[in-house]
N, C-alpha and C. Protein backbone atom coordinates (compact mmCIF):
# COMPACT_ATOMS: atom_id res chain seq x y z
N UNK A 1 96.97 120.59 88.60
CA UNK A 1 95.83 120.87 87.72
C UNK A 1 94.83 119.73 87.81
N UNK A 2 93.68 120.27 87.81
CA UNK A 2 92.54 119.21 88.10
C UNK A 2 92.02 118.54 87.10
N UNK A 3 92.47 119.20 85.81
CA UNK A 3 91.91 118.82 84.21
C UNK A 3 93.16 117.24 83.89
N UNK A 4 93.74 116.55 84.46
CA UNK A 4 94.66 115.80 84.42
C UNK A 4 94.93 114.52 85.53
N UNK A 5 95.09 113.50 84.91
CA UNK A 5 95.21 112.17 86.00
C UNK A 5 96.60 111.68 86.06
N UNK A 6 97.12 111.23 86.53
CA UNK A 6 97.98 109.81 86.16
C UNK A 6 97.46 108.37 86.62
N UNK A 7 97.69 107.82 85.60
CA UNK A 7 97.32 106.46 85.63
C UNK A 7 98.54 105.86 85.55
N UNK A 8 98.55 104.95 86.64
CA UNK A 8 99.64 103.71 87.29
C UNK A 8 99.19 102.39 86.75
N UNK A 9 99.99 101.89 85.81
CA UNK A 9 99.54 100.36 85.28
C UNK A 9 100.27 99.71 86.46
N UNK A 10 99.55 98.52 86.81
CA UNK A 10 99.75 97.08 86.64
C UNK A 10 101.10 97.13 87.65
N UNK A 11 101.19 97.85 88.74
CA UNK A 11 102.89 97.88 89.29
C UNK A 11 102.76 96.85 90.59
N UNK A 12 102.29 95.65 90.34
CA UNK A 12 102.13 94.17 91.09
C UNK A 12 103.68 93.32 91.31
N UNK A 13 103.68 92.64 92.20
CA UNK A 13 104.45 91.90 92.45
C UNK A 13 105.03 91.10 91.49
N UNK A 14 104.03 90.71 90.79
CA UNK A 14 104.41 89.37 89.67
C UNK A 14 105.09 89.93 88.82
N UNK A 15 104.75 91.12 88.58
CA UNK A 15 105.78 92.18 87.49
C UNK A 15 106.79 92.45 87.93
N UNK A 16 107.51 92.63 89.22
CA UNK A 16 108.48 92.92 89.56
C UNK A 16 109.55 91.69 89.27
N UNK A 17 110.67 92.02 89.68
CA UNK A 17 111.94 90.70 89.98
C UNK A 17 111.58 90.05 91.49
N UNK A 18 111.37 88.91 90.55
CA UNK A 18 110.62 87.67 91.67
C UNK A 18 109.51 87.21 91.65
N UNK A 19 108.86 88.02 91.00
CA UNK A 19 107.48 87.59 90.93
C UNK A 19 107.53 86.56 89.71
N UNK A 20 106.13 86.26 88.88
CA UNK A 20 106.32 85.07 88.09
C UNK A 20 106.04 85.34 86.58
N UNK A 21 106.16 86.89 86.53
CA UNK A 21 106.37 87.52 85.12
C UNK A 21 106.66 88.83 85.40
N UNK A 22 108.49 88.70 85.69
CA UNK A 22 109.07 89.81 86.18
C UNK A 22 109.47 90.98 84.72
N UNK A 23 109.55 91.88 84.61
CA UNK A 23 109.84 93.19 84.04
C UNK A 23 111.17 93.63 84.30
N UNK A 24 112.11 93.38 83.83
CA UNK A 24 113.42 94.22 84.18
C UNK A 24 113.54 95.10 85.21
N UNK A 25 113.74 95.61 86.04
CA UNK A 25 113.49 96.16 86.76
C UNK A 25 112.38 97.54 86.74
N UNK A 26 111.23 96.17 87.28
CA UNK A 26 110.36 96.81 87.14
C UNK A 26 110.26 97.43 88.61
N UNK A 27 110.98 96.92 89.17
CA UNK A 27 110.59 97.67 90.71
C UNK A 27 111.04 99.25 90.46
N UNK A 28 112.10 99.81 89.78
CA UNK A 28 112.43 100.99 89.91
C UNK A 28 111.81 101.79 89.63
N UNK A 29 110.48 101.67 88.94
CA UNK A 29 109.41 102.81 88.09
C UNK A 29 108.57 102.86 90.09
N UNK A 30 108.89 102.28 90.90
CA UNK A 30 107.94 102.61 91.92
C UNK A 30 108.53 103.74 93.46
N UNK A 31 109.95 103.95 93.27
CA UNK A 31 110.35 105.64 93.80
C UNK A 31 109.90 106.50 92.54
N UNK A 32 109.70 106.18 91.46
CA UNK A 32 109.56 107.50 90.80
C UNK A 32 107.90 107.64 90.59
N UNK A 33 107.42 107.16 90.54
CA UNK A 33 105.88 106.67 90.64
C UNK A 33 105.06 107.55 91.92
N UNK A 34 105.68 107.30 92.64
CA UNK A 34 105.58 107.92 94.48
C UNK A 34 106.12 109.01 94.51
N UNK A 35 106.84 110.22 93.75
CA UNK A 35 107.12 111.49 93.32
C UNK A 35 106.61 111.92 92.44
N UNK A 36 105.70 111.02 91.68
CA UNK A 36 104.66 111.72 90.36
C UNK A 36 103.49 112.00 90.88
N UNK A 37 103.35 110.69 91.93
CA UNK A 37 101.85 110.79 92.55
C UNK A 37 101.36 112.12 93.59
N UNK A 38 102.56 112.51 94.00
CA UNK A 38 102.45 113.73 94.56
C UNK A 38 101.82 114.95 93.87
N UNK A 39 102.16 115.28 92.39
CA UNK A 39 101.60 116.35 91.62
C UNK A 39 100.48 115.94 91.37
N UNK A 40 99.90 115.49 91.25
CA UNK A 40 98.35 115.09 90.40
C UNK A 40 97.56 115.08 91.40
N UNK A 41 96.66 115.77 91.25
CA UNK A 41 95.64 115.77 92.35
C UNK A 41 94.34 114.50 91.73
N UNK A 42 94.51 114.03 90.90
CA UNK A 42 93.68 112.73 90.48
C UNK A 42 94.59 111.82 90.02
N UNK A 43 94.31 110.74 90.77
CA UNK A 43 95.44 109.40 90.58
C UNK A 43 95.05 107.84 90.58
N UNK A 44 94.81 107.43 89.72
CA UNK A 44 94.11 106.04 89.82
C UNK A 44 95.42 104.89 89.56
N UNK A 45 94.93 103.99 89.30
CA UNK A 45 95.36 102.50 88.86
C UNK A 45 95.18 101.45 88.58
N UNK A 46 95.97 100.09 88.53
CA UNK A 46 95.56 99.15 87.26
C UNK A 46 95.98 98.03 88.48
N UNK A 47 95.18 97.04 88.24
CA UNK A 47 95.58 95.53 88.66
C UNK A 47 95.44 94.61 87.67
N UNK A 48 96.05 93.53 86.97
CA UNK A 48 95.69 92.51 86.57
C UNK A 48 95.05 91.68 87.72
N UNK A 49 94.07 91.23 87.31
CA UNK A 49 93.18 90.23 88.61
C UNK A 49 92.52 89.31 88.11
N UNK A 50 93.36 87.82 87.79
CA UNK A 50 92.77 87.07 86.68
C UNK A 50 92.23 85.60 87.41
N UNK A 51 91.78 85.11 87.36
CA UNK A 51 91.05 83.94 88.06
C UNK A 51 91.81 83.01 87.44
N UNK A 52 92.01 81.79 88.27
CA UNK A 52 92.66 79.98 87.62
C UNK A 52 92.05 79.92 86.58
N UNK A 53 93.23 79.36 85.80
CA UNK A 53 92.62 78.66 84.73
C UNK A 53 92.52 79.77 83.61
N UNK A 54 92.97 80.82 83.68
CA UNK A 54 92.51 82.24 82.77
C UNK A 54 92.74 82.15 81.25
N UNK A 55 92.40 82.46 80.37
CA UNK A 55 92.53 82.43 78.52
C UNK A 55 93.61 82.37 78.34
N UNK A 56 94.53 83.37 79.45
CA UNK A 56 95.86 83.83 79.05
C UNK A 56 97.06 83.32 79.04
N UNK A 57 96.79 81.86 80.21
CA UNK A 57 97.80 81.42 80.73
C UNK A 57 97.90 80.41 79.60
N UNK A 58 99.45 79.89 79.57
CA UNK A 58 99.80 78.75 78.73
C UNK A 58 99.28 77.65 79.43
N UNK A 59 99.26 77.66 80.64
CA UNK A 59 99.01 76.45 81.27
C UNK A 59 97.56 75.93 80.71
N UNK A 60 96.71 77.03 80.43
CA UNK A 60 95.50 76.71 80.48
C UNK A 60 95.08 75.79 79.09
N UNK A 61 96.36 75.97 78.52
CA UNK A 61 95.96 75.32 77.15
C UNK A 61 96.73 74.38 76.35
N UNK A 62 96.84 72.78 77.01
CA UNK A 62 97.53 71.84 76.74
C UNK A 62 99.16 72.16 75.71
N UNK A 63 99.96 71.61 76.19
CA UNK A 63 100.71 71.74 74.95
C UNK A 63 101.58 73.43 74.62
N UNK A 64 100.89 74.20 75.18
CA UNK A 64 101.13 75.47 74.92
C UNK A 64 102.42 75.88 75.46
N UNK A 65 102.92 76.83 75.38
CA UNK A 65 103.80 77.07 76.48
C UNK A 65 103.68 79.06 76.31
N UNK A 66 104.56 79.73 77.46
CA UNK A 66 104.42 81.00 77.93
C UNK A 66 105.33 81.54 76.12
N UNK A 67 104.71 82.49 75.41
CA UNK A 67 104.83 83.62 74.92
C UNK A 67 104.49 83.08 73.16
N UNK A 68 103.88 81.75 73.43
CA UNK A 68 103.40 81.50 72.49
C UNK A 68 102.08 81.83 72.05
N UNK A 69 101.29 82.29 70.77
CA UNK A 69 100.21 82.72 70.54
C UNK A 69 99.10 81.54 70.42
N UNK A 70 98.02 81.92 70.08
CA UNK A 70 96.96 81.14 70.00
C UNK A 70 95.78 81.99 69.77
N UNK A 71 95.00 81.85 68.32
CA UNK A 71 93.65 82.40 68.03
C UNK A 71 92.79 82.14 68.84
N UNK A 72 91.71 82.94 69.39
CA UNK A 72 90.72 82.81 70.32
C UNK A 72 89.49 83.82 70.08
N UNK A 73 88.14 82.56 70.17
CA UNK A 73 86.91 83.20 69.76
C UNK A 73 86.64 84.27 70.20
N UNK A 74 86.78 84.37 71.10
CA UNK A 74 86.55 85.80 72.44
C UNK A 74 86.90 86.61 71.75
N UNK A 75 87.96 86.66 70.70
CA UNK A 75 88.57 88.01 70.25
C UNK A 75 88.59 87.54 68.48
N UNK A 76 87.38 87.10 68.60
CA UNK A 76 87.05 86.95 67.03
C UNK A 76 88.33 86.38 65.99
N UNK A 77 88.77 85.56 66.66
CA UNK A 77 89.98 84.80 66.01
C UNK A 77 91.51 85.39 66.02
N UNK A 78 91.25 86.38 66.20
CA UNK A 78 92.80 87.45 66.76
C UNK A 78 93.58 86.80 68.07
N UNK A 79 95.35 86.94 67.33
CA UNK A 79 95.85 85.69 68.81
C UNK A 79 95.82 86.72 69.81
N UNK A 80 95.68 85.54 70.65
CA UNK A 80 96.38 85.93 72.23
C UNK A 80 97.49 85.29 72.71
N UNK A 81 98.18 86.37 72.75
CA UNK A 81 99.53 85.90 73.42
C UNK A 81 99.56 85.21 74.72
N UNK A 82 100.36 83.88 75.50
CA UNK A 82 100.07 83.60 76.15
C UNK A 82 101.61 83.45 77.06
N UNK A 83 100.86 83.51 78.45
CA UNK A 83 102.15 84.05 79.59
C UNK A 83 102.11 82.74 81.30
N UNK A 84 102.71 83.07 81.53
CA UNK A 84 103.00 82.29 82.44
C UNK A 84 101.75 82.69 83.57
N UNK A 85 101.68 81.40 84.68
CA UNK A 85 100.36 82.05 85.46
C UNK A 85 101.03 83.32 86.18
N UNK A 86 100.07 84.35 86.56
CA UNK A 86 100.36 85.61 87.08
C UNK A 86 99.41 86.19 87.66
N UNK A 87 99.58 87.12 88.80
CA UNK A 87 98.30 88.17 89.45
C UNK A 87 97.04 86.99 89.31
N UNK A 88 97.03 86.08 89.88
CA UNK A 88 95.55 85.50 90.57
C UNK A 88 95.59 85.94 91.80
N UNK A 89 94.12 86.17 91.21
CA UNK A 89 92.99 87.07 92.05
C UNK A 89 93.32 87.00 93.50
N UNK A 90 93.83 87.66 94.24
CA UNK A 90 94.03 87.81 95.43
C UNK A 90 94.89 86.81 95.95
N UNK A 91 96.13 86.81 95.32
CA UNK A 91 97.15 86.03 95.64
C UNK A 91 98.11 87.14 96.00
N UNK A 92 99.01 86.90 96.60
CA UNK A 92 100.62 87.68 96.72
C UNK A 92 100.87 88.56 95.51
N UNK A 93 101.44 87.60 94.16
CA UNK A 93 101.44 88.22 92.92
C UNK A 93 100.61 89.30 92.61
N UNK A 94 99.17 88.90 92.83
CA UNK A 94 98.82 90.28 92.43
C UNK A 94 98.60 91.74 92.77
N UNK A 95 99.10 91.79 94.21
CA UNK A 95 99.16 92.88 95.06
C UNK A 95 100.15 93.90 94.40
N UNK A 96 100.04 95.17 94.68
CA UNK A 96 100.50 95.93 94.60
C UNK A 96 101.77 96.22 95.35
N UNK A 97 102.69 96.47 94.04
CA UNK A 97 104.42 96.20 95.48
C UNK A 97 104.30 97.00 96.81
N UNK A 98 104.87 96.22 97.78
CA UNK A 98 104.78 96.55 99.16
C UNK A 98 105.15 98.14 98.98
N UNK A 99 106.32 98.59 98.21
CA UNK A 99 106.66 100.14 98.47
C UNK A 99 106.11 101.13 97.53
N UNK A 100 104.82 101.07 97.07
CA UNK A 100 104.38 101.48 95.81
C UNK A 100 103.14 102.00 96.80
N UNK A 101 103.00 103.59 97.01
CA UNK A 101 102.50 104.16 97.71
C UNK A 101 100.76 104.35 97.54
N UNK A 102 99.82 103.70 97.78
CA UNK A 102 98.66 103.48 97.29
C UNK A 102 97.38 104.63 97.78
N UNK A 103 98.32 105.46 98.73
CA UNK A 103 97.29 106.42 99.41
C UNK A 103 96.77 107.63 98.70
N UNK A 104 97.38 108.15 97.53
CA UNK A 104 96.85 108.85 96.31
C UNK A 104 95.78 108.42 95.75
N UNK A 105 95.65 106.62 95.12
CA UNK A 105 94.77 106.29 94.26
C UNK A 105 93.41 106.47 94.94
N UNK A 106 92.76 107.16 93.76
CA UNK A 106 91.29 107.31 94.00
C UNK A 106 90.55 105.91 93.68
N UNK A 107 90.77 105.38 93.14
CA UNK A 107 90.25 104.13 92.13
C UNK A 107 91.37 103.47 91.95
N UNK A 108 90.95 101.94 91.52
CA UNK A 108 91.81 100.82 91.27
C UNK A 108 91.01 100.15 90.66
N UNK A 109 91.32 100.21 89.21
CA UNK A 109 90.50 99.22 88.27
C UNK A 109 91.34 97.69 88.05
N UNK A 110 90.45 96.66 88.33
CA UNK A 110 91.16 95.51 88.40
C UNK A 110 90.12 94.80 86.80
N UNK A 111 91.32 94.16 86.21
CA UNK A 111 91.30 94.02 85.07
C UNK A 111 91.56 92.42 84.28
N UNK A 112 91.53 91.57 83.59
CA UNK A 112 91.34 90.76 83.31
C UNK A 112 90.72 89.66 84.47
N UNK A 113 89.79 90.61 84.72
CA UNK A 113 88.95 89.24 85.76
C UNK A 113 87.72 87.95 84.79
N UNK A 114 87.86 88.20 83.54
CA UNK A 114 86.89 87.15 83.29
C UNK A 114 87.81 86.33 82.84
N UNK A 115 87.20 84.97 82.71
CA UNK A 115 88.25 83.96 82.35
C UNK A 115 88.49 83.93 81.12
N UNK A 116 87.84 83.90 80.20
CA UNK A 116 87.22 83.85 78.57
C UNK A 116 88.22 84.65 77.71
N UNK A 117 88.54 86.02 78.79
CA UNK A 117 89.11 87.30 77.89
C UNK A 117 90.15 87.98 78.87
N UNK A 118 91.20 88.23 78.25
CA UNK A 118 92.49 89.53 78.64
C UNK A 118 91.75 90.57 78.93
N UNK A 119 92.46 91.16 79.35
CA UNK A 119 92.36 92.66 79.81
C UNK A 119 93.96 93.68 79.66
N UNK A 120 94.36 93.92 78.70
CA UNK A 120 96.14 94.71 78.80
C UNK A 120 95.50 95.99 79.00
N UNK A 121 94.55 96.63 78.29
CA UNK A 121 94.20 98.02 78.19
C UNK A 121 93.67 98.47 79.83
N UNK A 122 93.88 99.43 80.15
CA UNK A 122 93.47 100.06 81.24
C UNK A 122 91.49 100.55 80.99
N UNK A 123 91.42 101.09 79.74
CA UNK A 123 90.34 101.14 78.79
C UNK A 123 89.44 100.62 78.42
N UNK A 124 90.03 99.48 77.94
CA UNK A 124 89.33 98.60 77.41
C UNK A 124 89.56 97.02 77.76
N UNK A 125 88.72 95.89 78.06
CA UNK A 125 89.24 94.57 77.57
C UNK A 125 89.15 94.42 75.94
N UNK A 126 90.42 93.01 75.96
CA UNK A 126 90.91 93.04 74.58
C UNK A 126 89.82 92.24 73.41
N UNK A 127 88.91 92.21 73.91
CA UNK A 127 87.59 92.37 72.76
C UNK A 127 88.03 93.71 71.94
N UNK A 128 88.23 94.71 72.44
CA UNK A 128 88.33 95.98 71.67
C UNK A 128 86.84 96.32 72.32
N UNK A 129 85.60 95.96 72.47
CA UNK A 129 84.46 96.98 72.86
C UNK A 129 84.18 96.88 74.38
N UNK A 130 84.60 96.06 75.36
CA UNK A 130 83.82 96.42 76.65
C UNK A 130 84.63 96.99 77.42
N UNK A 131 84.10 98.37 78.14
CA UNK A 131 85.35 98.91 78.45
C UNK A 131 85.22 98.87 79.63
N UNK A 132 86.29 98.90 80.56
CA UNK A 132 87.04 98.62 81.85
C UNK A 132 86.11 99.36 83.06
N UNK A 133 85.36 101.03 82.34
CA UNK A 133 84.72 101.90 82.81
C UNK A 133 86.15 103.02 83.17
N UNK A 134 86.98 103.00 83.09
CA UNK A 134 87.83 104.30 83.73
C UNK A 134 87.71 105.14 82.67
N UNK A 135 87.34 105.25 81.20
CA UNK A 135 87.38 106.36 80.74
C UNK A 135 86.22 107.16 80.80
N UNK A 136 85.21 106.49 81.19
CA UNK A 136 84.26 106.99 81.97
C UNK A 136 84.18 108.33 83.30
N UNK A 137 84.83 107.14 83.83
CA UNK A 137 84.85 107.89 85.19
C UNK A 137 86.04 109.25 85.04
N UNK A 138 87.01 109.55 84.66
CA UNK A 138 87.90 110.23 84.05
C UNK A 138 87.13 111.16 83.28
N UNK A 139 86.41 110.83 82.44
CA UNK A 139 85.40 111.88 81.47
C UNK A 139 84.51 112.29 82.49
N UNK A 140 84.17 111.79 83.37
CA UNK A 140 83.10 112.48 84.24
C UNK A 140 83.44 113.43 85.17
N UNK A 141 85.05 113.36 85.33
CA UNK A 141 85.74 114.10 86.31
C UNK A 141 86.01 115.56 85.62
N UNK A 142 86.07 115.35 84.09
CA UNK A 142 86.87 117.02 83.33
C UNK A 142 88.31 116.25 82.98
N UNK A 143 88.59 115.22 82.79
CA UNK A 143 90.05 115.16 82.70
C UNK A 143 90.43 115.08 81.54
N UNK A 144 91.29 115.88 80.99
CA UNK A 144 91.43 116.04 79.44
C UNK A 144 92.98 115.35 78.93
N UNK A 145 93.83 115.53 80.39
CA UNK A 145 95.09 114.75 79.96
C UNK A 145 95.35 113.54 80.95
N UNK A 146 95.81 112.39 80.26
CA UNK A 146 96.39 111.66 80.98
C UNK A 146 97.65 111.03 80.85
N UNK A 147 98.30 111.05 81.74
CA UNK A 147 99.83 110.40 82.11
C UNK A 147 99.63 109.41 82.96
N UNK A 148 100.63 108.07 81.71
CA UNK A 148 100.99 107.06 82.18
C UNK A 148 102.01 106.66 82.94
N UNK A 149 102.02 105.31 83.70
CA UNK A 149 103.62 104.88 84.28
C UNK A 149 103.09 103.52 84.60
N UNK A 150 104.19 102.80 84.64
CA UNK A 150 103.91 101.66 85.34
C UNK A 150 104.38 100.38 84.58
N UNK A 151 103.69 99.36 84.24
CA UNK A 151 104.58 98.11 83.35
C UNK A 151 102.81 97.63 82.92
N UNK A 152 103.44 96.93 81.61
CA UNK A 152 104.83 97.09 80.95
C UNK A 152 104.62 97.90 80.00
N UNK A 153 105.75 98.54 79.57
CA UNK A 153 105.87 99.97 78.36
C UNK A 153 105.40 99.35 77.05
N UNK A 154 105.61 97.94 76.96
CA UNK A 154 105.28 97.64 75.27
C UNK A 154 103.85 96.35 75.16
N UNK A 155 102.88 96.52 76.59
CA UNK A 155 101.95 95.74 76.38
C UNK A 155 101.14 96.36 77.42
N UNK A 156 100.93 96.48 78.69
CA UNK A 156 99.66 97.12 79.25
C UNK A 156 99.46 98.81 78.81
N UNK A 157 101.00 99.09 79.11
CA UNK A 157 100.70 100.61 78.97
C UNK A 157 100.34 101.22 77.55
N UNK A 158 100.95 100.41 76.78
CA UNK A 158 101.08 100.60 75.34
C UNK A 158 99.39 100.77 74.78
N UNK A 159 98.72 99.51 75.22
CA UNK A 159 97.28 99.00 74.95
C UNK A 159 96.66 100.74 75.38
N UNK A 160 96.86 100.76 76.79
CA UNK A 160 96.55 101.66 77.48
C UNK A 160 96.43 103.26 76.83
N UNK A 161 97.70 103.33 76.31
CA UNK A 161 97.97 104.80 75.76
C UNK A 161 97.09 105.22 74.70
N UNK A 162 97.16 103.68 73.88
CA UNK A 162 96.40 103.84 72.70
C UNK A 162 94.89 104.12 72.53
N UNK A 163 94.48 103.96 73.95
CA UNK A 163 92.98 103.56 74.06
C UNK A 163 92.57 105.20 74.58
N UNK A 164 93.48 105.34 74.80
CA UNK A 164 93.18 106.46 75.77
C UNK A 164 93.01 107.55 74.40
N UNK A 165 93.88 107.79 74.02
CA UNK A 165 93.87 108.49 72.59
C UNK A 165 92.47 108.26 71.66
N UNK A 166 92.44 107.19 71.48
CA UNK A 166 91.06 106.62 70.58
C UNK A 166 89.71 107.40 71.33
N UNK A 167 90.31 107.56 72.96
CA UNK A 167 88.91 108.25 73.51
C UNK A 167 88.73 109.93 73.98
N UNK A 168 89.66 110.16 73.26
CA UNK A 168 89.87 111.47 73.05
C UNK A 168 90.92 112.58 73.93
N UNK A 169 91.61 111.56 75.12
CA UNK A 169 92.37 112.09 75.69
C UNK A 169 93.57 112.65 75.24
N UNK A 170 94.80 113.75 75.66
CA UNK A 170 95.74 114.16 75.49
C UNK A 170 96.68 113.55 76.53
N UNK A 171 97.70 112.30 75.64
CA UNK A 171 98.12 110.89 76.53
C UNK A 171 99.98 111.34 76.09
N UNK A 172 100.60 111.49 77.82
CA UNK A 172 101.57 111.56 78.17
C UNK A 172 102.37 110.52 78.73
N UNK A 173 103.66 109.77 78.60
CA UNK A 173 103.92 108.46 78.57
C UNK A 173 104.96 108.87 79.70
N UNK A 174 105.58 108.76 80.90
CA UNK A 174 106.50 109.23 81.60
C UNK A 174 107.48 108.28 81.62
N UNK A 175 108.47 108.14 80.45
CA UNK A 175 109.60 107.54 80.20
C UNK A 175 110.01 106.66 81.53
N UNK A 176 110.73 107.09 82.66
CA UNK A 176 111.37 106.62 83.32
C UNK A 176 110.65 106.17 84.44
N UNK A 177 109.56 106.08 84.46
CA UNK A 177 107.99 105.55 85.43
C UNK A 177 107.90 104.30 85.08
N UNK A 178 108.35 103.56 83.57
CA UNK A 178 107.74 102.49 82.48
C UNK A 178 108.81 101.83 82.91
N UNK A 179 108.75 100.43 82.37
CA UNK A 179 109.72 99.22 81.80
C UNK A 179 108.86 97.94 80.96
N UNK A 180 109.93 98.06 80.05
CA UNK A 180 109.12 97.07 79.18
C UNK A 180 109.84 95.77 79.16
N UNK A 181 108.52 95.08 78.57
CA UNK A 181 109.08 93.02 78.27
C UNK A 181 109.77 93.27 77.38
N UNK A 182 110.09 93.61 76.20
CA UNK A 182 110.84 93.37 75.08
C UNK A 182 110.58 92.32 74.52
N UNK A 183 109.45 91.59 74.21
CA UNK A 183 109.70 90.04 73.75
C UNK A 183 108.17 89.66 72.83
N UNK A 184 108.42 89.58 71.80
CA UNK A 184 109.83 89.13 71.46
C UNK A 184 110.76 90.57 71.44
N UNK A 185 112.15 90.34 71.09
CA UNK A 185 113.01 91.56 71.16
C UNK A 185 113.06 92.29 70.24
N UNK A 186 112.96 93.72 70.04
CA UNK A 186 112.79 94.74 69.46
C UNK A 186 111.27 95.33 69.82
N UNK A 187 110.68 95.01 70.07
CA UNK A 187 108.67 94.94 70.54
C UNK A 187 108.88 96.03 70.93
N UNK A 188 110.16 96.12 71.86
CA UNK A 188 110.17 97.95 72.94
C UNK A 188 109.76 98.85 72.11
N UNK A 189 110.84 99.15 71.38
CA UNK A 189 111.47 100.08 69.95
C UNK A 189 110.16 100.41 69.09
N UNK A 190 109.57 99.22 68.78
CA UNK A 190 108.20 99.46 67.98
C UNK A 190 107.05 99.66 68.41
N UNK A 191 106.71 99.74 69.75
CA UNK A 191 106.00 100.13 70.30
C UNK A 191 105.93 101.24 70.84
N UNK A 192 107.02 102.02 71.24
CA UNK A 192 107.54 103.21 71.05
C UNK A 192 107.31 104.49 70.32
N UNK A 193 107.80 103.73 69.00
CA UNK A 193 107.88 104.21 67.60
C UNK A 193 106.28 104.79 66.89
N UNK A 194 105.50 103.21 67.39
CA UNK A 194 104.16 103.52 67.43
C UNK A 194 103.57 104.62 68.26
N UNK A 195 103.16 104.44 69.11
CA UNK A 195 102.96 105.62 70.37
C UNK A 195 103.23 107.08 69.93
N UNK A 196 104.25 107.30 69.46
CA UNK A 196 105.16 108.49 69.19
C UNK A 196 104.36 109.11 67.76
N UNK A 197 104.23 107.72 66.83
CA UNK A 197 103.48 108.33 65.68
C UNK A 197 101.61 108.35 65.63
N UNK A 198 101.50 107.75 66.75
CA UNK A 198 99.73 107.92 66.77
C UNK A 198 99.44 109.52 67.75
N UNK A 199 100.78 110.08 68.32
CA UNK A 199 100.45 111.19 69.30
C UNK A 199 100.81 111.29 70.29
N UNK A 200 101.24 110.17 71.33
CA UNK A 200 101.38 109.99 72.70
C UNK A 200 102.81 110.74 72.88
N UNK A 201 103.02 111.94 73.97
CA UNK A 201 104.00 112.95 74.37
C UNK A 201 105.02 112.15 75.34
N UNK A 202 106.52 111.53 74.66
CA UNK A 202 107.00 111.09 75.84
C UNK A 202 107.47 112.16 76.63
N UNK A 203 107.05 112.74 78.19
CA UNK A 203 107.91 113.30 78.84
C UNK A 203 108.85 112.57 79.88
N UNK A 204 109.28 113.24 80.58
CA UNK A 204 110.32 113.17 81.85
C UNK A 204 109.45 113.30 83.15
N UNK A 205 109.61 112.78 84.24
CA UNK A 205 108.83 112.83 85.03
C UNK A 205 109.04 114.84 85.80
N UNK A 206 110.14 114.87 85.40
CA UNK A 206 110.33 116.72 86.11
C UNK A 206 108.97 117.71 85.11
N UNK A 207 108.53 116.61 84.54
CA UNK A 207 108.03 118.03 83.46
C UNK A 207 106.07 117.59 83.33
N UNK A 208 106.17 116.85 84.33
CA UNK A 208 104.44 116.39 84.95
C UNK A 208 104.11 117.46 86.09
């Protein structure tokens, strides 16, 4: 059906095991990813693509360390969580895993490229107003549903789902496509929980 996308978060090296903000096995959402991409005749995706030195990194901010927060003007005093360095801009990390089939995607929105500000949402950067442009381009296509996959289940995709909803889409989460950070632990569960009660349809990938 042509009224429908899937959108592939963020399924980079650095996210995988080995990279330098690995996902539980995050590599396994990418055979099933490459059997979803087959049904959808519109198929995009997500890069984190963040420049040295980025808002996000702990490094960037004396003293700090990875998963600790920190208020930041950019986002009108709201923390930002902060992570180990990851996906710079045209490094190894941020490539797309070697077996993660890229010949579907129409588009590849690359995402936290300013230094100042995150990017988790596929939608939106985490200002909350400037948006990425894919719901754009998606609205310009007729696409009324979209299905997610990719990492992570309780922070890009999550951002992602939510945004997508806020913009009027009918947002499908494909359980076994995802893997989440968990962290702190329980985050999965409630993010989940959330999703489930704002609208978002978890299916099975047999039923895309």
């Amino acid at each position: 059906m042509s009224d429908r996308a899937l959108v592939v978060i963020d399924v980079q090296n650095d996210f995988c095991p080995g990279g330098a903000l690995p996902v539980a096995e995050g590599d396994r959402v990418v055979p099933v990813i490459n059997r979803l991409s087959a049904r959808f005749q519109r198929v995009v995706a997500t890069q984190d693509w963040h420049p040295p030195g980025h808002v996000s990194f702990a490094s960037s901010h004396p003293g700090r360390k990875p998963f600790e927060s920190i208020p930041l003007a950019s986002l009108e005093g709201r923390p930002q969580q902060l992570w180990p360095e990851h996906c710079l801009a045209g490094s190894r990390g941020a490539e797309l895993h070697p077996r993660l089939d890229a010949r579907p995607f129409a588009l590849i929105v690359r995402k936290g490229s300013r230094r100042e500000l995150d990017s988790y949402s596929a939608f939106f950067e985490n200002d909350r107003r400037t948006p990425t442009g894919l719901g754009y381009y998606l609205q310009g296509l007729g696409v009324g549903e979209v299905w997610l996959a990719g990492l992570a289940t309780d922070v890009c995709v999550y951002h992602s789902a939510m945004d997508a909803l806020k913009l009027g889409f009918t947002v499908f989460l494909v359980g076994e496509a995802c893997r989440g950070i968990d962290q702190p632990p329980g985050s999965l569960e409630e993010r989940l929980a959330e999703m489930r009660a704002a609208g978002v349809r978890l299916a099975g990938a047999d039923e895309a």
